[in-house]
Protein backbone atom coordinates (compact mmCIF):
# COMPACT_ATOMS: atom_id res chain seq x y z
CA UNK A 1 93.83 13.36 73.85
CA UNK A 2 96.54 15.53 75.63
CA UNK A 3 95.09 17.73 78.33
CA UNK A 4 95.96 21.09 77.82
CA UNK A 5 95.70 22.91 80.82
CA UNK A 6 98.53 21.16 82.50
CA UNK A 7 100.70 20.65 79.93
CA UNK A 8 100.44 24.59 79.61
CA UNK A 9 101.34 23.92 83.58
CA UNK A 10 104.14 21.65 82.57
CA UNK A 11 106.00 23.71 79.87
CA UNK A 12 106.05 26.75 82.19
CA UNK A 13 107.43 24.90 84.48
CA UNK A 14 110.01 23.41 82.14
CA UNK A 15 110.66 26.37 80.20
CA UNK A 16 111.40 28.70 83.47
CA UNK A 17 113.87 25.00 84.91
CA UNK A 18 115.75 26.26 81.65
CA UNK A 19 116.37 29.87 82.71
CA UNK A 20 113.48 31.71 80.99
CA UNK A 21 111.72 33.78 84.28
CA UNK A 22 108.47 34.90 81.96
CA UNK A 23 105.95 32.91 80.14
CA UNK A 24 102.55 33.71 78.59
CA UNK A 25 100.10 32.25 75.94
CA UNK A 26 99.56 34.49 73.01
CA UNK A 27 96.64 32.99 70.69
CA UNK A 28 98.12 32.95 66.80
CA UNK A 29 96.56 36.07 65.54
CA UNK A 30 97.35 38.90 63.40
CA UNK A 31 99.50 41.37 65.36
CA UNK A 32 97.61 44.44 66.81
CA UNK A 33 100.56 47.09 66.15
CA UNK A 34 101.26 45.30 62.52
CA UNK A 35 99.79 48.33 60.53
CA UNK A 36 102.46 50.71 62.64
CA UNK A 37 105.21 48.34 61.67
CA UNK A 38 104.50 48.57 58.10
CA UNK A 39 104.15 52.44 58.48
CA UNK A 40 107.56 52.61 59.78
CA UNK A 41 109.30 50.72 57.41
CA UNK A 42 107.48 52.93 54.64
CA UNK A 43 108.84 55.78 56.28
CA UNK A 44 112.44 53.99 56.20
CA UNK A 45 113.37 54.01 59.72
CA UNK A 46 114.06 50.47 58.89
CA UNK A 47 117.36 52.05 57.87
CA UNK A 48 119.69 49.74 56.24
CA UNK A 49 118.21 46.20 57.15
CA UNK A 50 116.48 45.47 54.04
CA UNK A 51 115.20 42.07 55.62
CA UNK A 52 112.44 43.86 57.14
CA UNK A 53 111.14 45.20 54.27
CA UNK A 54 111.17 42.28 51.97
CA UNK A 55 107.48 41.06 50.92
CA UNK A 56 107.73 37.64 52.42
CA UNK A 57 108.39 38.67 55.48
CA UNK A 58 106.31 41.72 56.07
CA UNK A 59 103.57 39.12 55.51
CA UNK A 60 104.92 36.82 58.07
CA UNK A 61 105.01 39.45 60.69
CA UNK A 62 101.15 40.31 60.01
CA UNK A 63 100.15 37.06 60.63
CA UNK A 64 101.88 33.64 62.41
CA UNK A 65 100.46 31.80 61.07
CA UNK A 66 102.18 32.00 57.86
CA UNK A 67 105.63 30.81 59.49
CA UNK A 68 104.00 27.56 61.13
CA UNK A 69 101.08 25.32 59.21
CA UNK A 70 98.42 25.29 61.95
CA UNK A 71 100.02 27.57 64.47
CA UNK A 72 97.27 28.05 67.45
CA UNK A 73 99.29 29.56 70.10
CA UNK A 74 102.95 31.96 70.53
CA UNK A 75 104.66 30.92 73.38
CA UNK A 76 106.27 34.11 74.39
CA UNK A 77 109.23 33.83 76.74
CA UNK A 78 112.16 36.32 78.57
CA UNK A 79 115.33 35.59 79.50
CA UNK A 80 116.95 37.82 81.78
CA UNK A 81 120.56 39.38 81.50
CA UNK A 82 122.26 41.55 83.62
CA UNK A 83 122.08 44.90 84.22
CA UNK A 84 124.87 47.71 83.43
CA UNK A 85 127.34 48.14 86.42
CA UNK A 86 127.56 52.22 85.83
CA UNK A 87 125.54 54.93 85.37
CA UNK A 88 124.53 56.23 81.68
CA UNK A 89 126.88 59.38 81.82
CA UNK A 90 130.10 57.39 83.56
CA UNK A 91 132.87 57.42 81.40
CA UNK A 92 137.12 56.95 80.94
CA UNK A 93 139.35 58.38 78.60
CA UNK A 94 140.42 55.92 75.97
CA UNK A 95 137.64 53.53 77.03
CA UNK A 96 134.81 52.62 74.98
CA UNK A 97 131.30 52.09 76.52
CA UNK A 98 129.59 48.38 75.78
CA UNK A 99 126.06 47.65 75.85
CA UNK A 100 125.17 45.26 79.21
CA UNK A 101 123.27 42.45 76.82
CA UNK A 102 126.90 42.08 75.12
CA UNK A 103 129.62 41.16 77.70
CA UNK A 104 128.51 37.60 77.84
CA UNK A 105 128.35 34.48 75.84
CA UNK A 106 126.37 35.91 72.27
CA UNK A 107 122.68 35.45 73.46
CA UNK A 108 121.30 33.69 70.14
CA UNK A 109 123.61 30.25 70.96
CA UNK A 110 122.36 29.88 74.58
CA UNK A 111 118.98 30.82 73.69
CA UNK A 112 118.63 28.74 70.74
CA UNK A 113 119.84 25.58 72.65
CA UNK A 114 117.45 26.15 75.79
CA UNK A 115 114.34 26.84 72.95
CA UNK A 116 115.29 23.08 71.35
CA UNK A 117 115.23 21.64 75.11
CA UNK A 118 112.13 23.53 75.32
CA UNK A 119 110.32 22.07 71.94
CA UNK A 120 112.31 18.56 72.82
CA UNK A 121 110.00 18.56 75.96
CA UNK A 122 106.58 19.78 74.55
CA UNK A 123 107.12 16.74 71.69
CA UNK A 124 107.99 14.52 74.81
CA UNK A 125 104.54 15.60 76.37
CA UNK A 126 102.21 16.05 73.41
CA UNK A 127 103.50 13.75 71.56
CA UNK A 128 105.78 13.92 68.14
CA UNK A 129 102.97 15.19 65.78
CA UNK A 130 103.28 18.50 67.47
CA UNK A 131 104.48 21.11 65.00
CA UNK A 132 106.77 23.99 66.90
CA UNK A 133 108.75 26.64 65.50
CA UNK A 134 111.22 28.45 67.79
CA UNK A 135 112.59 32.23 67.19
CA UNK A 136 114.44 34.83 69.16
CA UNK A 137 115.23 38.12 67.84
CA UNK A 138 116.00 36.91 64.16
CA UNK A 139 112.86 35.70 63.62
CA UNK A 140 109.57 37.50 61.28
CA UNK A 141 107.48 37.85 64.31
CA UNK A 142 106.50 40.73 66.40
CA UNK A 143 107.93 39.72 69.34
CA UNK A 144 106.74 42.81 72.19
CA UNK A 145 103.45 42.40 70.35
CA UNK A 146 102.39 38.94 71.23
CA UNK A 147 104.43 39.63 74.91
CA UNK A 148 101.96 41.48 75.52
CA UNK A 149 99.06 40.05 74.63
CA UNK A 150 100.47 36.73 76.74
CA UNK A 151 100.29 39.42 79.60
CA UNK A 152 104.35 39.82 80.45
CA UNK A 153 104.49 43.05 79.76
CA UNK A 154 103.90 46.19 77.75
CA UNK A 155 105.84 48.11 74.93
CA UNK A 156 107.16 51.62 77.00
CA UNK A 157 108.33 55.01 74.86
CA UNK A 158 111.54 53.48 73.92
CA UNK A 159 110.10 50.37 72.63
CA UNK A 160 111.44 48.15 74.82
CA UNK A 161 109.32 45.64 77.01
CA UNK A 162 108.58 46.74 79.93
CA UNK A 163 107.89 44.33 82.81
CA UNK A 164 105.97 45.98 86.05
CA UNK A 165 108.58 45.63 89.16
CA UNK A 166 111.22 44.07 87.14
CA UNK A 167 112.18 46.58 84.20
CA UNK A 168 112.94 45.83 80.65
CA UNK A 169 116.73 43.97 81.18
CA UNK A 170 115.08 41.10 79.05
CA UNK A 171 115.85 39.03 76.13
CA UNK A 172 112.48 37.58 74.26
CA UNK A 173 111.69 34.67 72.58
CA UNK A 174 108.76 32.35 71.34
CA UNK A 175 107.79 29.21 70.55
CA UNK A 176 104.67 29.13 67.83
CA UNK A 177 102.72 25.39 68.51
CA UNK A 178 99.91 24.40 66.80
CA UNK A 179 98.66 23.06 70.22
CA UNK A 180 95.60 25.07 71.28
CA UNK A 181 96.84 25.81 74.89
CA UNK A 182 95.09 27.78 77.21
CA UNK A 183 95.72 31.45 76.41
CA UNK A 184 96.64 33.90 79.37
CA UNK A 185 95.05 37.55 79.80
CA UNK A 186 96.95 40.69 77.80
CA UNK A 187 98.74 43.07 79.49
CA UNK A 188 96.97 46.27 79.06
CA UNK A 189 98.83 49.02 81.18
CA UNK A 190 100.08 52.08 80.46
CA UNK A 191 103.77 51.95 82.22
CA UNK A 192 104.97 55.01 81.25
CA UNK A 193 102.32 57.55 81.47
CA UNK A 194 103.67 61.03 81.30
CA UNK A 195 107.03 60.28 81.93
CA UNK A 196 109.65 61.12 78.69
CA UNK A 197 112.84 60.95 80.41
CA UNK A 198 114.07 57.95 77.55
CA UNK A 199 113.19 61.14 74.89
CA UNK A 200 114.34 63.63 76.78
CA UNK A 201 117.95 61.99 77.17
CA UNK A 202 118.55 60.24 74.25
CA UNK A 203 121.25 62.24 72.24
CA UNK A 204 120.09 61.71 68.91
CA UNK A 205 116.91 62.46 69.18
CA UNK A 206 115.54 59.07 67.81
CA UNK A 207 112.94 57.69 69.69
CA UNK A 208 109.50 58.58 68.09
CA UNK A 209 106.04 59.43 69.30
CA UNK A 210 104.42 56.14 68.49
CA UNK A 211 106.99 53.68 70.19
CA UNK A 212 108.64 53.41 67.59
CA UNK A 213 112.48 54.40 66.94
CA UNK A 214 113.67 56.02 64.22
CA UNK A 215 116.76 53.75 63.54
CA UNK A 216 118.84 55.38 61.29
CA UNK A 217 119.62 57.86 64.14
CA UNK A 218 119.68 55.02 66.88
CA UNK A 219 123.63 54.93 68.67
CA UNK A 220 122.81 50.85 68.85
CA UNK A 221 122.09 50.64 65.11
CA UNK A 222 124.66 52.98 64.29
CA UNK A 223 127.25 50.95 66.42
CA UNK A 224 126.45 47.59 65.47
CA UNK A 225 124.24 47.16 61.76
CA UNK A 226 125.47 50.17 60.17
CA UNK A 227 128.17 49.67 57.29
CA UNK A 228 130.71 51.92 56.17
CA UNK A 229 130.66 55.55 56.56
CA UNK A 230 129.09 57.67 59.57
CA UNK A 231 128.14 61.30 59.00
CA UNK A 232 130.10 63.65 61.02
CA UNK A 233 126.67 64.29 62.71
CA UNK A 234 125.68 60.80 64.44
CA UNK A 235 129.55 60.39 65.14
CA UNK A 236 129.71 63.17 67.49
CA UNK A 237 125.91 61.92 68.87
CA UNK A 238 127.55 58.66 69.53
CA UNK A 239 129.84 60.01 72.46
CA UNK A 240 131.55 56.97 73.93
CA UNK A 241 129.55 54.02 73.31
CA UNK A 242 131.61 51.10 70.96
CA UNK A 243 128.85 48.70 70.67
CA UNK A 244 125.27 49.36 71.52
CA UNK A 245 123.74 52.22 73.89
CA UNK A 246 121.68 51.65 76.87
CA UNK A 247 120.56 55.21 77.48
CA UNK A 248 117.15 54.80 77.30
CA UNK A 249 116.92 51.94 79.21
CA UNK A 250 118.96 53.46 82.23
CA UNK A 251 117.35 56.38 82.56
CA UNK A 252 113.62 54.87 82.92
CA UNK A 253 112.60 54.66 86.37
CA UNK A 254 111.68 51.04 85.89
CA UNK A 255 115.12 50.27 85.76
CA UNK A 256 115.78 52.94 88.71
CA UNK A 257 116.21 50.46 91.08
CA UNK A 258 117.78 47.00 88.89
CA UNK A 259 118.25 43.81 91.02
CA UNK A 260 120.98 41.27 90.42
CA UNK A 261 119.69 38.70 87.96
CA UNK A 262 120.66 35.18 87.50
CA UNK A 263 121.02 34.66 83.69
CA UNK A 264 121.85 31.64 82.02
CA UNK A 265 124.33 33.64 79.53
CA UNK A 266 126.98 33.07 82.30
CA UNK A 267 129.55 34.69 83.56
CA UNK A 268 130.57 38.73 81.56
CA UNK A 269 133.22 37.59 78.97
CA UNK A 270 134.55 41.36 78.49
CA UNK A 271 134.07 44.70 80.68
CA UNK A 272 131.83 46.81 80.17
CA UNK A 273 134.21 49.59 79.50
CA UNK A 274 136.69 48.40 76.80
CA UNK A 275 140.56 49.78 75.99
CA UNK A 276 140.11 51.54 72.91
CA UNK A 277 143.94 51.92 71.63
CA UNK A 278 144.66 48.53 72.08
CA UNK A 279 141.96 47.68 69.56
CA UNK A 280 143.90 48.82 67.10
CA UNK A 281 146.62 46.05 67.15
CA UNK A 282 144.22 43.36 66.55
CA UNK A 283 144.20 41.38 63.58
CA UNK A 284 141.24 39.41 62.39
CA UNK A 285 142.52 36.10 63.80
CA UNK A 286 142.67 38.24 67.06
CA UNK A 287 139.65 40.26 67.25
CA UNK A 288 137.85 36.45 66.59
CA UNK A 289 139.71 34.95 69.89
CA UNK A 290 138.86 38.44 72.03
CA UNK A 291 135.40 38.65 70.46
CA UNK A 292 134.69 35.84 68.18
CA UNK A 293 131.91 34.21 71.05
CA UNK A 294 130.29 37.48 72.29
CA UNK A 295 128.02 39.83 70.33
CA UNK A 296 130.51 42.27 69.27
CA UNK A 297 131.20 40.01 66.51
CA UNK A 298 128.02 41.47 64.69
CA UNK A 299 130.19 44.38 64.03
CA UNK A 300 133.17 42.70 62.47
CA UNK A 301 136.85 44.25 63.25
CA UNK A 302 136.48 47.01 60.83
CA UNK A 303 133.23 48.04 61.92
CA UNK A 304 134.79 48.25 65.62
CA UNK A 305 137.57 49.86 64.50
CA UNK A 306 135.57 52.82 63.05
CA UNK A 307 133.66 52.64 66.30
CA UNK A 308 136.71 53.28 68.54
CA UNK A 309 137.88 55.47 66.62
CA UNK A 310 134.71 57.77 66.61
CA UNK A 311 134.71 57.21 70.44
CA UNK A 312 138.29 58.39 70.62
CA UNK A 313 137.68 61.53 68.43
CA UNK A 314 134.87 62.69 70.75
CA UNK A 315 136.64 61.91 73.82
CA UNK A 316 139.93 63.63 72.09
CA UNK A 317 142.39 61.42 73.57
CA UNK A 318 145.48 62.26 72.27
CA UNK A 319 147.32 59.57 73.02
CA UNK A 320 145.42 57.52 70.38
CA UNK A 321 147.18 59.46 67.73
CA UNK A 322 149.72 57.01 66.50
CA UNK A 323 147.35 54.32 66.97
CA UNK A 324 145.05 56.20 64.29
CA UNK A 325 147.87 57.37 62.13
CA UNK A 326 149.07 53.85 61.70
CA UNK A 327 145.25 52.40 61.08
CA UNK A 328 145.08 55.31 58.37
CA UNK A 329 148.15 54.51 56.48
CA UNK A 330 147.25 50.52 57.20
CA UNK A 331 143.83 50.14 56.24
CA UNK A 332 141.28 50.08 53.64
CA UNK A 333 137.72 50.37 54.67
CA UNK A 334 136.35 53.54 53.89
CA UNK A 335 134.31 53.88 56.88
CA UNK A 336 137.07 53.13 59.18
CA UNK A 337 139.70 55.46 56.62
CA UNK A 338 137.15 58.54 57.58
CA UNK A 339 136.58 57.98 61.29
CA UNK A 340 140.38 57.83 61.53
CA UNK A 341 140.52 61.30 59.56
CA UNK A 342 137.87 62.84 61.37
CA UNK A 343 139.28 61.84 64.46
CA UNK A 344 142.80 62.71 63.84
CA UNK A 345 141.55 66.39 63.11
CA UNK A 346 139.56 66.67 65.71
CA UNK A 347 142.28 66.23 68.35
CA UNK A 348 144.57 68.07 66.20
CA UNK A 349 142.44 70.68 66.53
CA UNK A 350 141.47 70.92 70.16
CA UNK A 351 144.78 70.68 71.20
């Protein structure tokens, strides 16, 4: 018989050896916000991600237990990454704004990799009848639910975990077990009180009353999941961000103040202000050697295409007018062929 108490010991220990700075015990149980995440994907701020609507894995979210046989606990881990360089509203013509989770290595390899280390060791310790199930991010699991109810942290107004004295700069992960470890206390307060500065400054308008966010407005969503064709509406919202937005996150006071953080993702593989034009001359064999490791991969090279060139039609940068010309007469995608248009005729027009 294993004795659970320090092998909860030992894997926090291990697990924060392998670069993840927040662990708690979260006892496999339904999640507490499960009937507002069915709520909002009946209301279709899901958007276009259909996965989180399908039947098999609404039920998976409700309950854990469904993903693992015998699951007993939700090891619920963060993994820090580091924090954007310049303020929210800093900007250069012809450059391109990048979210600060995606100028390194793509998260989901390293992440992936330190969770096997991580179930490697627990087998190691409890022996190799333990069952363990690993997710981050892709996963049907609520992950800022059972965060906080391991007691790292709380959901804030813009949905993202908030950690007290640290901010939400986090990436989150868990391990379900069927070991029955020793569960920690929930996290139970209210971070953000009165404060609505993430609603107040977020340009479209998306983030919701509940702590929720309607997606199908959200600049991320729009930048990175969303196919083909952006209304003329969210294109001007999405000012000069290419892949992602950090708004909300750099305007809450938790993140007033960010401290230099030691992630395992390494060393920033692009800037966090990228050359638009130049974009433009990438082909697909290209845009995979520039981009093919780092998250902006999710978009594809059409998809950042039509990204730059919304960013260069709000930031009217004239100069990019051969560059869209040539893309217009060039390519085929018919989200890219109307970002080009309405970005061509929007400098036309100003100047």
């Amino acid at each position: 018989m294993v004795d659970l108490l320090p092998l909860k010991e030992t894997i926090k220990t291990e697990a924060k050896r392998l670069g993840f700075n927040h662990i708690g015990i979260a006892p496999c149980a339904p999640a507490p916000h499960y009937r507002q995440f069915l709520e909002w994907v009946t209301e279709d701020h899901h958007a276009a991600m259909d996965y989180l609507a399908r039947e098999d894995t609404l039920a998976k979210r409700a309950d854990p237990a469904l993903i693992l046989e015998g699951c007993q606990r939700v090891i619920c881990l963060t993994m820090p990454y580091q924090v954007p360089q310049a303020g929210w509203d800093i900007t250069f013509p012809g450059k391109g704004r990048v979210s600060a989770y995606a100028v390194t290595q793509d998260y989901h390899q390293v992440i992936w990799e330190k969770l096997r280390q991580l179930e490697d060791f627990i087998a190691e310790r409890a022996g190799p009848d333990v069952r363990t199930k690993s997710y981050t991010d892709t996963g049907p699991i609520l992950e800022r639910d059972f965060a906080a109810t391991a007691g790292i942290g709380i959901a804030g107004k813009n949905s993202c975990l908030l950690i007290q004295g640290e901010g939400s700069y986090f990436f989150l992960a868990e391990v379900l077990t069927d070991l029955e470890l020793p569960v920690d206390a929930p996290y139970t307060r209210d971070l953000c009180g009165s404060c609505t500065r993430c609603i107040d400054t977020c340009p479209t308008a998306c983030i919701l009353p509940n702590l929720t966010i309607a997606t199908e407005r959200c600049i991320s969503y729009l930048t990175i999941e969303h196919r083909g064709v952006t209304s003329d509406e969210r294109k001007a919202e999405i000012g000069t961000w290419l892949f992602g937005c950090d708004i909300c996150q750099m305007v809450c006071p938790h993140n007033a103040f960010p401290e230099h953080q030691v992630s395992p993702l390494g060393e920033a593989l692009l800037p966090e202000q990228i050359d638009l034009i130049s974009l433009f001359a990438l082909d697909e064999e290209a845009f995979d050697e520039k981009f093919g490791e780092t998250p902006l991969a999710r978009t594809k090279r059409i998809g950042l295409l039509r990204n730059a060139a919304i960013v260069l039609g709000n930031q009217v940068e004239t100069k990019a007018l051969p560059a869209l010309q040539n893309a217009l007469s060039q390519e085929t995608d018919p989200g890219l062929l109307d970002a080009c248009r309405w970005a061509i005729a929007k400098i036309n027009h100003t100047n």
